[in-house]
Protein backbone atom coordinates (compact mmCIF):
# COMPACT_ATOMS: atom_id res chain seq x y z
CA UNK A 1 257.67 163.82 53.86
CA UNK A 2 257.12 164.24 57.82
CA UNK A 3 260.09 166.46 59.69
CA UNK A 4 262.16 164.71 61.72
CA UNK A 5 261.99 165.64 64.95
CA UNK A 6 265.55 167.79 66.25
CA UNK A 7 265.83 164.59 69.01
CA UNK A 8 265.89 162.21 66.13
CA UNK A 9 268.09 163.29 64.25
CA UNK A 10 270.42 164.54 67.31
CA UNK A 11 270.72 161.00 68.93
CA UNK A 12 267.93 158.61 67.82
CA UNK A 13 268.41 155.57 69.71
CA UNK A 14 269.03 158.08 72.93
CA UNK A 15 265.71 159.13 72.46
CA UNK A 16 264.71 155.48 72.10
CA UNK A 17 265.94 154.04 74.85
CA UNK A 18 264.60 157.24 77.11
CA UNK A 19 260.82 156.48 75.63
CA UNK A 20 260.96 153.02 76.44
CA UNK A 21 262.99 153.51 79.99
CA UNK A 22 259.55 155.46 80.87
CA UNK A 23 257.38 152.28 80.38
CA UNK A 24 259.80 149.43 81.26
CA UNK A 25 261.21 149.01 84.59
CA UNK A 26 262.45 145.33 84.46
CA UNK A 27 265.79 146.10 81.69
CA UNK A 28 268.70 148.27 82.57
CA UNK A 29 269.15 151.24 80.26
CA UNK A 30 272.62 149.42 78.54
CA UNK A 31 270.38 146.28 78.24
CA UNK A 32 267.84 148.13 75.83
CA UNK A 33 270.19 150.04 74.31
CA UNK A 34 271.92 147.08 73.00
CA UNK A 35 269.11 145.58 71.73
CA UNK A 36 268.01 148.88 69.66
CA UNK A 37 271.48 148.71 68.30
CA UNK A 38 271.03 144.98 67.36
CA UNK A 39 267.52 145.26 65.92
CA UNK A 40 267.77 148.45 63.88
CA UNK A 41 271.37 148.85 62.42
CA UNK A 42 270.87 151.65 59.96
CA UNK A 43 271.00 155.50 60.95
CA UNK A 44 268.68 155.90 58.56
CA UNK A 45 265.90 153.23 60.40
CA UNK A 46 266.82 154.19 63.91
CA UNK A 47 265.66 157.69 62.87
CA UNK A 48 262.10 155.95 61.77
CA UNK A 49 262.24 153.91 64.85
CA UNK A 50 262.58 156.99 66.82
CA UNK A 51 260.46 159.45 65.08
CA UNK A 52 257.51 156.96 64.91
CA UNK A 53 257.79 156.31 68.82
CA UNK A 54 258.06 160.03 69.49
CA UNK A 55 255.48 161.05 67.29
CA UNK A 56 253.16 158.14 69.38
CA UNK A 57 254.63 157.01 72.51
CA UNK A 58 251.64 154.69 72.78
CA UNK A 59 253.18 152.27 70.60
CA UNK A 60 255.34 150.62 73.07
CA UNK A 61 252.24 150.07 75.55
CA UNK A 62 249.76 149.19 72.82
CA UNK A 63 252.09 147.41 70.06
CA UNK A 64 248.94 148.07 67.34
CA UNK A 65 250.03 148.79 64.16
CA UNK A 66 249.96 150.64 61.82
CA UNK A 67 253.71 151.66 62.65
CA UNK A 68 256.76 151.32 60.73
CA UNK A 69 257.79 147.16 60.91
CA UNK A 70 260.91 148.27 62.87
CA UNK A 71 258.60 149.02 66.01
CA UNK A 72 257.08 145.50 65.99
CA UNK A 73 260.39 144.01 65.79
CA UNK A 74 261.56 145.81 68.92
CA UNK A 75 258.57 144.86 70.74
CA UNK A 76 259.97 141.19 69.83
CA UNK A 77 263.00 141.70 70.86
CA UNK A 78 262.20 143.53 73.82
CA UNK A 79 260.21 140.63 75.24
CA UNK A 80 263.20 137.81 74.28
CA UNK A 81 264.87 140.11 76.90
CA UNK A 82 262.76 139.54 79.42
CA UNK A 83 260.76 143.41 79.04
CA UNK A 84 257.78 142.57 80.61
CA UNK A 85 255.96 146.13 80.93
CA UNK A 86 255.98 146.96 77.29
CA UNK A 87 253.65 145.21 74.83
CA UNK A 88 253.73 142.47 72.25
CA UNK A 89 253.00 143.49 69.02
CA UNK A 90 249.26 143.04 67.75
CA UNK A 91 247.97 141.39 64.96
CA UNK A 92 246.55 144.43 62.26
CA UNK A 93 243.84 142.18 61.72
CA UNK A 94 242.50 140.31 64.36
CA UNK A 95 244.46 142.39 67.47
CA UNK A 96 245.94 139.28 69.19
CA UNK A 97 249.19 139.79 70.72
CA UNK A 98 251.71 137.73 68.93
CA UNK A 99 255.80 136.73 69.68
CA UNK A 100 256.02 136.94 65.57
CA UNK A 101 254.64 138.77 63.58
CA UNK A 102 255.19 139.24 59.46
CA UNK A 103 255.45 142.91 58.02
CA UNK A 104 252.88 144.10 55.06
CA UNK A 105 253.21 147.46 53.74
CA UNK A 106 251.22 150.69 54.71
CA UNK A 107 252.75 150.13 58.67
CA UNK A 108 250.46 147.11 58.87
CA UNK A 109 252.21 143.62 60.61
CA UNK A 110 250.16 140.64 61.04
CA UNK A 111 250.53 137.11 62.71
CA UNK A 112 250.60 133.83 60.24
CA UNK A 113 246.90 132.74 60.25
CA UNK A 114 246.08 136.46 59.46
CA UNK A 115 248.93 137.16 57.46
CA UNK A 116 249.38 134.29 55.17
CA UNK A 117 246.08 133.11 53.49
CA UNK A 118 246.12 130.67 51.40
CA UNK A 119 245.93 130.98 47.76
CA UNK A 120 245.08 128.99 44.97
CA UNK A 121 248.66 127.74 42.92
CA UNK A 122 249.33 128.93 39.28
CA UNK A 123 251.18 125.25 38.86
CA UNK A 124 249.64 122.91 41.00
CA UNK A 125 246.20 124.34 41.41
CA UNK A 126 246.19 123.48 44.97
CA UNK A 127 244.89 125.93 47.68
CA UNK A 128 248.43 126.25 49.79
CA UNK A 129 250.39 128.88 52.10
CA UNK A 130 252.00 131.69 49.76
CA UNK A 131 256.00 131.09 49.53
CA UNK A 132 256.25 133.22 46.58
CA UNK A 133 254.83 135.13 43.63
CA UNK A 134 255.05 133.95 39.73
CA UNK A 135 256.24 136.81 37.38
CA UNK A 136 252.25 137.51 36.47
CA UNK A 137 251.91 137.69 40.45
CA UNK A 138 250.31 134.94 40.99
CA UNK A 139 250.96 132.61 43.95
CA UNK A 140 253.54 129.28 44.49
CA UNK A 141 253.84 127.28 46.99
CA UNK A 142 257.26 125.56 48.10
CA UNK A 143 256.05 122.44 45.35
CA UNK A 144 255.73 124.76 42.63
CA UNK A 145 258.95 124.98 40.60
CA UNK A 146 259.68 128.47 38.61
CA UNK A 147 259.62 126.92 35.41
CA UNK A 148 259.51 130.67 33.33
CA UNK A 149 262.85 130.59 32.24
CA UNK A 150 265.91 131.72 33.31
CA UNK A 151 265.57 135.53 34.41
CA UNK A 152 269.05 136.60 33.85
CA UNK A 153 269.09 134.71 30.73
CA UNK A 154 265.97 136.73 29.20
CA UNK A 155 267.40 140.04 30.75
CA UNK A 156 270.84 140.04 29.13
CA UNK A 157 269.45 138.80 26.10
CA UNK A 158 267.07 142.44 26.49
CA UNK A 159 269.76 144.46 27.51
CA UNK A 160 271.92 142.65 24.19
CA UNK A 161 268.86 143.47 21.92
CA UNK A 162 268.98 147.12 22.85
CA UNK A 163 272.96 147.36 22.58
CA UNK A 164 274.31 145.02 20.14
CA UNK A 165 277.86 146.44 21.36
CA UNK A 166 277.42 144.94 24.70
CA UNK A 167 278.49 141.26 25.36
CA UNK A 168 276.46 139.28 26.75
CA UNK A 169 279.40 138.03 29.16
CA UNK A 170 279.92 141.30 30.34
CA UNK A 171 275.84 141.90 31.01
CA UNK A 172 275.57 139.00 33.26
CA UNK A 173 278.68 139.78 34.99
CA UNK A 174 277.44 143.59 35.98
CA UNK A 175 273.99 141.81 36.95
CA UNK A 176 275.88 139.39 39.05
């Protein structure tokens, strides 16, 4: 695990706001402030917001990942705000600057035609835009229905199995 930086953990979005008051000249201090505050609401990833920008200022003029996901959203919001000397975030795969952009893991963020390939379906065999994964991992799309069973169903009937003492009434309530 990387130290934190004293400044991040001292005053985080402080140190925020000062990085990207160096770059941008069109938003008032308060302005970006407010919108670090509204983008990152955790202590926790305002300290990864801030030590990731400290540790490379560059971020905010290149928006190239890979970076934590919290950086590109800034960048996003930044621009909604009118910012106009900090970048847009850039695609991890093909570089184009992008208003949206989807998060991966690793630091890597990605716009839709680079982000979301298509995929062949487990149900419908069709080659379609990933909504979500099957419990094997293999790809749906919207059409797809889960048609595996009920998940809480099999799991309380596990946890039941392992604890005959349990009831089942009380297992689904503690996984609700």
């Amino acid at each position: 695990m990387t130290d934190l930086a004293e400044e991040v953990i001292a005053d985080p979005v402080g140190l925020v706001v000062r990085l990207i008051g160096n770059i941008e000249k069109h938003l008032p201090a308060e302005h970006v402030r407010d919108i670090v505050l509204t983008v990152v609401r955790a202590r926790a990833g305002r300290r990864s917001l801030a030590q990731a920008l400290h540790d490379d200022p560059s971020l905010l003029r290149t928006g190239q990942p890979p970076a934590p996901y919290c950086v590109a959203k800034l960048l996003m919001a930044l621009h909604d705000a009118g910012a106009q000397d900090v970048a847009l975030p850039r695609c991890g795969e093909c570089g184009r600057a992008c208003r949206y952009v989807g998060s991966s893991t690793g630091g890597r963020w990605g716009c839709s035609p680079c982000f979301d390939k298509p995929a062949v379906w487990a149900g419908c065999h069709e080659e379609r835009r990933v909504v979500s994964r099957d419990r094997n991992g293999e790809p749906r799309c919207a059409n797809c229905p889960d048609n595996d069973g009920d998940p809480l169903r099999e799991l309380t009937e596990l946890i039941t199995g392992l604890d005959p003492a349990l009831d089942a009434d009380a297992v689904l309530a503690a996984l609700g």
